[in-house]
N, C-alpha and C. Protein backbone atom coordinates (compact mmCIF):
# COMPACT_ATOMS: atom_id res chain seq x y z
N UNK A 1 44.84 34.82 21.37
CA UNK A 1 45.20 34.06 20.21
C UNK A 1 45.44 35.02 19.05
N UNK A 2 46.17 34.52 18.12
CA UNK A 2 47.11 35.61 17.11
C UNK A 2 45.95 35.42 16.13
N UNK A 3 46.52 36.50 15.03
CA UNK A 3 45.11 35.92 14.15
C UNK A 3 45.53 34.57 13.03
N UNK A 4 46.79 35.23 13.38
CA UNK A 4 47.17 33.91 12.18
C UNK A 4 46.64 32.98 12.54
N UNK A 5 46.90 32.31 14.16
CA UNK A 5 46.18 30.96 14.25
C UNK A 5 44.89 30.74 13.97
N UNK A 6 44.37 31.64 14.08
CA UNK A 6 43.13 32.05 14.08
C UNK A 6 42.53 31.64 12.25
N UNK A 7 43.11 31.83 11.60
CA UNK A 7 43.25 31.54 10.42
C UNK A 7 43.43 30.36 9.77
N UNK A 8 44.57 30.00 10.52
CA UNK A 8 45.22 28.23 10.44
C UNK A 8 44.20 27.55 11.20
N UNK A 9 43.64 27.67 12.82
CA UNK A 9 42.24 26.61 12.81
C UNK A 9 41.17 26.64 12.15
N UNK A 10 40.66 28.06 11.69
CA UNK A 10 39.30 27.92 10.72
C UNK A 10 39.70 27.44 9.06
N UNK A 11 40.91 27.56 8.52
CA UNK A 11 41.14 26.58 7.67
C UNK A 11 41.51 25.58 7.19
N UNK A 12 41.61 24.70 9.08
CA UNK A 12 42.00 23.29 8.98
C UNK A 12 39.89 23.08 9.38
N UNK A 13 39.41 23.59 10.02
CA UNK A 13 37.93 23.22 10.40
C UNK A 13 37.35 23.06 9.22
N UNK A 14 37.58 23.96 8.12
CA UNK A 14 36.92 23.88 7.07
C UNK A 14 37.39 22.42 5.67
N UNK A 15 38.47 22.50 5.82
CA UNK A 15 39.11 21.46 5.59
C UNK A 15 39.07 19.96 5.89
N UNK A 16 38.62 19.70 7.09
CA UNK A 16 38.33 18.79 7.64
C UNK A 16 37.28 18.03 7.45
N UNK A 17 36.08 19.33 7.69
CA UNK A 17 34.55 19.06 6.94
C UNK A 17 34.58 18.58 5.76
N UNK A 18 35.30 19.38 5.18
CA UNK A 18 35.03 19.27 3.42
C UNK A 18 36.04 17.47 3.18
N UNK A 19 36.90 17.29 3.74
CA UNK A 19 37.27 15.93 3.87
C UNK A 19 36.93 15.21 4.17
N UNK A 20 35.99 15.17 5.34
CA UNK A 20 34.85 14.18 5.72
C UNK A 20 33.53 13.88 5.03
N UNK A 21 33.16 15.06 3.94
CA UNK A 21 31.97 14.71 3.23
C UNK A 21 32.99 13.74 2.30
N UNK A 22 34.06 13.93 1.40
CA UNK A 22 34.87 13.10 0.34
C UNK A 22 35.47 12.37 0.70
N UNK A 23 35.75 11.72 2.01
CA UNK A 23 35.69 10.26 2.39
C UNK A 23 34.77 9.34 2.73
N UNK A 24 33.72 9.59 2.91
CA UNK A 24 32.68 8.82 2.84
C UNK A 24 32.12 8.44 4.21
N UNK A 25 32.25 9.55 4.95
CA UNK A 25 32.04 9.35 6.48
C UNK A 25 30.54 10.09 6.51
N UNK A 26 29.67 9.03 5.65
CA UNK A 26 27.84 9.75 5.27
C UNK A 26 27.08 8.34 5.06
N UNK A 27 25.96 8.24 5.04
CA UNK A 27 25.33 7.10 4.43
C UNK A 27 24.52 7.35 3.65
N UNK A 28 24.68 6.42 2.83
CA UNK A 28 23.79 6.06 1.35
C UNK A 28 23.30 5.10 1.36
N UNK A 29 22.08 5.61 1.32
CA UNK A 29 21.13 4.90 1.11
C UNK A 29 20.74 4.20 0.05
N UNK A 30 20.46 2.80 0.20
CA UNK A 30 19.97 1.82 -1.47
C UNK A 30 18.31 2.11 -1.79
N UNK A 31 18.05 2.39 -3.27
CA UNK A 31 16.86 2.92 -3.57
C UNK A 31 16.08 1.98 -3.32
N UNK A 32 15.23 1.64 -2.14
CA UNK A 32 14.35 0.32 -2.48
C UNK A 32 13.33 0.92 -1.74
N UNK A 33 12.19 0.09 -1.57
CA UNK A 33 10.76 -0.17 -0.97
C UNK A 33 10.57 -0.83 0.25
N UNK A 34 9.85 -0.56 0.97
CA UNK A 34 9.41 -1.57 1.82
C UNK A 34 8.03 -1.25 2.18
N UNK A 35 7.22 -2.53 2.75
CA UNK A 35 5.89 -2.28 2.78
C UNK A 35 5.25 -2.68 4.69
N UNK A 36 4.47 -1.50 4.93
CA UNK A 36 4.30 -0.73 6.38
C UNK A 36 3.11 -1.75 6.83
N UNK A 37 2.75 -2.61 7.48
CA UNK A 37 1.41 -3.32 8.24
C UNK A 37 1.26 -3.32 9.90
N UNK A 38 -0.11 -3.70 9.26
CA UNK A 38 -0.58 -3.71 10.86
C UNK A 38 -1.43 -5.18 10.95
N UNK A 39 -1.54 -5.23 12.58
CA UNK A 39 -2.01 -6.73 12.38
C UNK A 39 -3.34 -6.43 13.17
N UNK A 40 -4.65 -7.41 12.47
CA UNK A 40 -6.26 -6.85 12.94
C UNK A 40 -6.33 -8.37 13.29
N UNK A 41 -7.06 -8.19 14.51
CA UNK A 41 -7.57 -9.14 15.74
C UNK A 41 -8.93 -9.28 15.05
N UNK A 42 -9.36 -10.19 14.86
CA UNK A 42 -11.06 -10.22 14.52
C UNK A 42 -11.57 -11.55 14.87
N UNK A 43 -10.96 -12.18 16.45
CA UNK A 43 -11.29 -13.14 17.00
C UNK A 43 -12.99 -13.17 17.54
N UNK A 44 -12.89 -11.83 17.52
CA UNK A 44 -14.74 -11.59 18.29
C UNK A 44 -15.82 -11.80 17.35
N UNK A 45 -15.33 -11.93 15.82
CA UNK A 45 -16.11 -12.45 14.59
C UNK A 45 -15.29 -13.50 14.23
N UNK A 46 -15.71 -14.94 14.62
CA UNK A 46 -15.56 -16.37 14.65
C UNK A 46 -15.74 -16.20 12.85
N UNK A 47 -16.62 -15.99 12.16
CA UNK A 47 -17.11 -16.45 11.24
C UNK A 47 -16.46 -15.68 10.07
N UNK A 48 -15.52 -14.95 9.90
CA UNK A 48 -14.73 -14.22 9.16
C UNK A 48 -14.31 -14.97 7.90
N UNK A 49 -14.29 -14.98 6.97
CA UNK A 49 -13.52 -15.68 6.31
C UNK A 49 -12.73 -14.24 5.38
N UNK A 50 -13.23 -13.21 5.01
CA UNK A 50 -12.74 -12.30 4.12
C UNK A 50 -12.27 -10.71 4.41
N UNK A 51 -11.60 -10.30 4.40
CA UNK A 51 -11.24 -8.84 5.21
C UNK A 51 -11.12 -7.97 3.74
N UNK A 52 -11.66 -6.57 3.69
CA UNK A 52 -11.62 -5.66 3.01
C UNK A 52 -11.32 -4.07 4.20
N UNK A 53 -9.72 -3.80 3.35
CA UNK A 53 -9.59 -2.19 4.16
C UNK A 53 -9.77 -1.30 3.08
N UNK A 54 -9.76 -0.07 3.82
CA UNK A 54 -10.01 1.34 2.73
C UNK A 54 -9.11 1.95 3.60
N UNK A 55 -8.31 3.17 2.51
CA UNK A 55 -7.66 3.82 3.00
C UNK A 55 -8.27 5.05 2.12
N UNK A 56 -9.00 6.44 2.57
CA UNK A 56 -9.35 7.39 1.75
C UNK A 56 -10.16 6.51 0.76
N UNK A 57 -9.63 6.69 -0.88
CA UNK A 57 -10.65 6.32 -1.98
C UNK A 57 -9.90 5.21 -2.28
N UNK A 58 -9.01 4.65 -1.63
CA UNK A 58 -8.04 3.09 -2.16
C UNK A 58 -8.32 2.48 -1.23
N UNK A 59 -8.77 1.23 -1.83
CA UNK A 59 -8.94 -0.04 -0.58
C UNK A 59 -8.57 -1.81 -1.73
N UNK A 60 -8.43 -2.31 -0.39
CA UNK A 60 -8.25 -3.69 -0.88
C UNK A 60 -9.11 -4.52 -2.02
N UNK A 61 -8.72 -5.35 -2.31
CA UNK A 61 -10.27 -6.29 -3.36
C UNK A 61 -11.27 -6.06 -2.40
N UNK A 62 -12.06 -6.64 -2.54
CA UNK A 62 -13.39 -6.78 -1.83
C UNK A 62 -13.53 -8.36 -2.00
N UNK A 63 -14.16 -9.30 -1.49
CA UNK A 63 -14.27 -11.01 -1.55
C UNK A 63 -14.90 -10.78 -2.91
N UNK A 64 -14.19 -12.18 -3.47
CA UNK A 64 -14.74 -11.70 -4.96
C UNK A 64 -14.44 -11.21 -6.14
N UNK A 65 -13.11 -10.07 -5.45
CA UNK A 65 -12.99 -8.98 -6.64
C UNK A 65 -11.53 -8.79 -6.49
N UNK A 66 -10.99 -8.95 -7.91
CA UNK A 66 -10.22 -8.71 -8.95
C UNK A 66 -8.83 -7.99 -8.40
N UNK A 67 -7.53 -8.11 -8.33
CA UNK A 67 -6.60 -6.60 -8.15
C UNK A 67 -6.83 -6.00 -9.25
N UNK A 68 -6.96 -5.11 -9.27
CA UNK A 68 -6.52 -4.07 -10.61
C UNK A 68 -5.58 -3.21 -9.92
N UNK A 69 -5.04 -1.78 -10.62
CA UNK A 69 -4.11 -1.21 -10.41
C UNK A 69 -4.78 0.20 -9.21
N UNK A 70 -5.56 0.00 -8.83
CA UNK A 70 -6.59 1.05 -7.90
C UNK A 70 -6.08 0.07 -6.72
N UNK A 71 -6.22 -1.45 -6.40
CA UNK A 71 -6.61 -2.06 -5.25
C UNK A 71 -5.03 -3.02 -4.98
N UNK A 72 -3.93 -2.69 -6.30
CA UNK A 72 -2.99 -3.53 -5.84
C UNK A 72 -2.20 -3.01 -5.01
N UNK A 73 -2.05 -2.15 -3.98
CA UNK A 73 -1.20 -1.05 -3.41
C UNK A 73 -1.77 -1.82 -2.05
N UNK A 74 -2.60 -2.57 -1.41
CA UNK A 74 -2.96 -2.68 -0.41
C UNK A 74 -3.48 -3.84 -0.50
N UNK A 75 -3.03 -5.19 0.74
CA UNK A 75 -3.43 -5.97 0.56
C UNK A 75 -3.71 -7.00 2.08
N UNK A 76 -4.59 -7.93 2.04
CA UNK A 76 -4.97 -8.55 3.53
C UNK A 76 -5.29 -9.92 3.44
N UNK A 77 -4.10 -10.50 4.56
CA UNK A 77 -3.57 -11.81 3.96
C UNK A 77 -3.99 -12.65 6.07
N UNK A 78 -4.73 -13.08 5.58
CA UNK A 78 -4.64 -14.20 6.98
C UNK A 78 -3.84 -15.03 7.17
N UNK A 79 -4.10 -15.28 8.83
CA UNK A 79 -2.12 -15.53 9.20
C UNK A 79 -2.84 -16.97 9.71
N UNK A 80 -2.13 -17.89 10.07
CA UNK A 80 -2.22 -19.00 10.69
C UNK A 80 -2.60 -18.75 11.79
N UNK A 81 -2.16 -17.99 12.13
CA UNK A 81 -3.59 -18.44 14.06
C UNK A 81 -4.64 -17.62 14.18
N UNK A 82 -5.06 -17.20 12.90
CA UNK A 82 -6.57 -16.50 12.73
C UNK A 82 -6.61 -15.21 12.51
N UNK A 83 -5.88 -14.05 12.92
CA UNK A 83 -5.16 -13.14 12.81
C UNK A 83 -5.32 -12.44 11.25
N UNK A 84 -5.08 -11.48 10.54
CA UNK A 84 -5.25 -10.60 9.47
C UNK A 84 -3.86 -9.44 9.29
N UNK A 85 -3.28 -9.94 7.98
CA UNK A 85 -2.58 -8.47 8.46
C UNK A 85 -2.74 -7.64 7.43
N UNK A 86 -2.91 -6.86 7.21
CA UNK A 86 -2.93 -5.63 6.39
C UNK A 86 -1.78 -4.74 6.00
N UNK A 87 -1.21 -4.71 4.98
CA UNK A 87 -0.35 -4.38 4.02
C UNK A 87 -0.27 -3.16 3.12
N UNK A 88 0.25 -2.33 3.38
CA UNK A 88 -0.14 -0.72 2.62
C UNK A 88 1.54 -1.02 1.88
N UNK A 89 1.60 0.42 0.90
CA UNK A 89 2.33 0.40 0.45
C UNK A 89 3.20 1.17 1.61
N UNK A 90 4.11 1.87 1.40
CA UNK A 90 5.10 3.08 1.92
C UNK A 90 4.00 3.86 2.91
N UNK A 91 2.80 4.01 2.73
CA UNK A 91 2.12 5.05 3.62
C UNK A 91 2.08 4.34 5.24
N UNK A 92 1.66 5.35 6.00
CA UNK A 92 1.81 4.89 7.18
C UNK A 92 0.77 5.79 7.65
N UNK A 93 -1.30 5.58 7.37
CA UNK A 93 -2.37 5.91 7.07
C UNK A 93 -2.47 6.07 8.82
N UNK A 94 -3.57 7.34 9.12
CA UNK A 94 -3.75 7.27 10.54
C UNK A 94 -4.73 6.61 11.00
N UNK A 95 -5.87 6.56 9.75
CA UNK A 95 -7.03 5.75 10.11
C UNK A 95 -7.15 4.65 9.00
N UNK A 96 -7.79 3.86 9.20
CA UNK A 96 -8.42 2.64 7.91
C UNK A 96 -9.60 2.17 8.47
N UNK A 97 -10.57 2.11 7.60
CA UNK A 97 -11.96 2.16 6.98
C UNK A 97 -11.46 -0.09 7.28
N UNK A 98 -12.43 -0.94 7.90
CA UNK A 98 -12.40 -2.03 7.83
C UNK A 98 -13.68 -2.73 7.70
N UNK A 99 -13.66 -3.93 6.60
CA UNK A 99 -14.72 -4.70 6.56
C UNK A 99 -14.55 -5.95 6.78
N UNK A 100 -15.44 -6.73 7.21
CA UNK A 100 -15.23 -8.09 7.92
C UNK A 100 -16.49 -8.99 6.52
N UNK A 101 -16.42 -9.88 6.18
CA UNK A 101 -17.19 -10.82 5.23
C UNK A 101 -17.16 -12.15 6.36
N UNK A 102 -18.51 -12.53 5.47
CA UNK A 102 -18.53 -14.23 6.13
C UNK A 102 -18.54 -15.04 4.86
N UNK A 103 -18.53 -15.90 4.72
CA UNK A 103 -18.06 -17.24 3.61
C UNK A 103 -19.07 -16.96 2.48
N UNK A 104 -20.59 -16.01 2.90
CA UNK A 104 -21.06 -16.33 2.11
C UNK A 104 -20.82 -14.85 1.03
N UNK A 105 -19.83 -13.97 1.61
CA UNK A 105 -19.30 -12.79 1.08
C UNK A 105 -20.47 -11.81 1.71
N UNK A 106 -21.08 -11.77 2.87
CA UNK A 106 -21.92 -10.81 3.55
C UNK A 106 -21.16 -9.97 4.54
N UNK A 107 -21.56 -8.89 4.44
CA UNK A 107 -20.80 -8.00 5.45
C UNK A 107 -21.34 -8.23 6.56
N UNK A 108 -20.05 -8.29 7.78
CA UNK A 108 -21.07 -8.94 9.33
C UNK A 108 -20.47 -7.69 10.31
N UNK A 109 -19.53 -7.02 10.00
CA UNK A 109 -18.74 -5.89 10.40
C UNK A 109 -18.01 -5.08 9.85
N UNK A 110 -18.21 -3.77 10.12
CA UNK A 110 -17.91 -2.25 9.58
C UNK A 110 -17.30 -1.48 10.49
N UNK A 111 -16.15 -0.52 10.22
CA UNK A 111 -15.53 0.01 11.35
C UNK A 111 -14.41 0.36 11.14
N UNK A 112 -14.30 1.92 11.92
CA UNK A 112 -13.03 2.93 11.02
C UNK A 112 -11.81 2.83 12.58
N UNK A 113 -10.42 2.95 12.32
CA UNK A 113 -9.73 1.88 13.13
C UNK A 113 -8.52 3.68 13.51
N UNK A 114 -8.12 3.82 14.30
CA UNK A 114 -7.12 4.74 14.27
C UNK A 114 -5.60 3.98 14.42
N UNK A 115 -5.08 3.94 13.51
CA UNK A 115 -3.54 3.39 13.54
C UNK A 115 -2.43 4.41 14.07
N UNK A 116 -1.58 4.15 15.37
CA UNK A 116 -0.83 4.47 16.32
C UNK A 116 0.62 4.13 15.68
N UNK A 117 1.32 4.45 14.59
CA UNK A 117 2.59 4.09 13.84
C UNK A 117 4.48 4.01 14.85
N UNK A 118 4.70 3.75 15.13
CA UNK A 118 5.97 3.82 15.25
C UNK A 118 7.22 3.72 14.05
N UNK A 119 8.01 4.75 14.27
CA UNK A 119 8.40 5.06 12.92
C UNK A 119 10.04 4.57 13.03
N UNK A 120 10.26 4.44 11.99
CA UNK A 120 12.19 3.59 11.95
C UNK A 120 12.70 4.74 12.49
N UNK A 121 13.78 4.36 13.21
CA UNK A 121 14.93 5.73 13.87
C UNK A 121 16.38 5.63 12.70
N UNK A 122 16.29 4.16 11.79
CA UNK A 122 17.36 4.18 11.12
C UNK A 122 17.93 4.96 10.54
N UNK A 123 18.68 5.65 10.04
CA UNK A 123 19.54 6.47 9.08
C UNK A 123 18.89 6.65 7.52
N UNK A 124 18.50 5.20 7.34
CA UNK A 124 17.78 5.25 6.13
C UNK A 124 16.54 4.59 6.04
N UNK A 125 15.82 5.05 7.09
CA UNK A 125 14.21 4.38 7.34
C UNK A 125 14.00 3.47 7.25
N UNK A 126 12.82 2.42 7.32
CA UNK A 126 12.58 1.17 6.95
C UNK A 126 10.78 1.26 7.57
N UNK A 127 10.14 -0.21 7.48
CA UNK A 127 9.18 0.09 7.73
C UNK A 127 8.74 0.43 9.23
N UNK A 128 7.61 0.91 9.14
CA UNK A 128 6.82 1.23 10.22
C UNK A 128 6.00 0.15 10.95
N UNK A 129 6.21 0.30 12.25
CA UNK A 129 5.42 -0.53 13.14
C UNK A 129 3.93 -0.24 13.67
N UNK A 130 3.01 -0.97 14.15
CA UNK A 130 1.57 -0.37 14.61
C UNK A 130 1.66 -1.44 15.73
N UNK A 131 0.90 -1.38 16.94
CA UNK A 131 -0.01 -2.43 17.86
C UNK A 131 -0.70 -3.10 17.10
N UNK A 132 -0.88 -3.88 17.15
CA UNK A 132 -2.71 -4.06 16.54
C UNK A 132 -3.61 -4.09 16.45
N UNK A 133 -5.16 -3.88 15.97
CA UNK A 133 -5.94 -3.53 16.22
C UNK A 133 -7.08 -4.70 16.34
N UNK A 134 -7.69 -4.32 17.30
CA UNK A 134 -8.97 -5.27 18.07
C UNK A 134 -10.21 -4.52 17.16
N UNK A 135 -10.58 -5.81 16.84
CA UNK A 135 -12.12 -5.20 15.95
C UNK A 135 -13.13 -6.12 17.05
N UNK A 136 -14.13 -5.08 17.65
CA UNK A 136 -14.85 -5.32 18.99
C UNK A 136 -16.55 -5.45 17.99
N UNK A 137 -17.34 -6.32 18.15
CA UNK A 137 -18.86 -6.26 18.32
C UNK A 137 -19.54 -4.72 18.40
């Protein structure tokens, strides 16, 4: 091969590239949020009425207690068929710290949980998936 051509394909290659970033053959991403859960089994404590997680030094209300701006990042909402899910912000935590309450706001179970994440393959992420976790006696 001559060099000229040699010349003429590396400055159509380069050309090409540089045309494909300024047509828009990329994705952009929209600035938003989304929020990462997992779902806690706590069928083996019948008497549950209140769930408190910790993540490090941030955890949920506690039964009882207040959001403020420490505890609004994380939150645990019971589901209709008894079920718990737990709600972080953007993090996708390896472990969480869990407490179980009974009606009368007594702790009946304690117990640190290892979360198994599956992560978005999308282009522009989204949230994260977990199994869920069995809280055992």
């Amino acid at each position: 091969m001559s060099r000229g051509l040699m010349r003429v394909l590396a400055v159509v290659a380069v050309l090409g590239g540089a045309a494909t970033g300024i047509t828009g053959c990329y994705t952009a991403c929209p600035a938003i949020g989304y929020i990462n859960g997992v779902v806690v089994d706590v069928s083996a404590f019948p008497d549950v009425t209140a769930i408190q997680f910790c993540v490090g030094a941030g955890c949920s209300p506690a039964p009882g207690e207040n959001e403020t701006s420490s505890t609004n990042l994380f939150a645990a909402v019971r589901q209709e068929d008894g079920t718990w899910s737990l709600m972080f912000d953007m993090s996708t935590p390896e472990d969480v710290d869990i407490r179980v309450f009974d009606a009368q706001g007594t702790l009946i179970h304690e117990s640190e949980q290892s979360i198994s994440w599956t992560h978005s393959n999308e282009p522009c992420g989204g949230p994260s998936t977990a199994d869920p976790l069995i809280l055992q006696p």
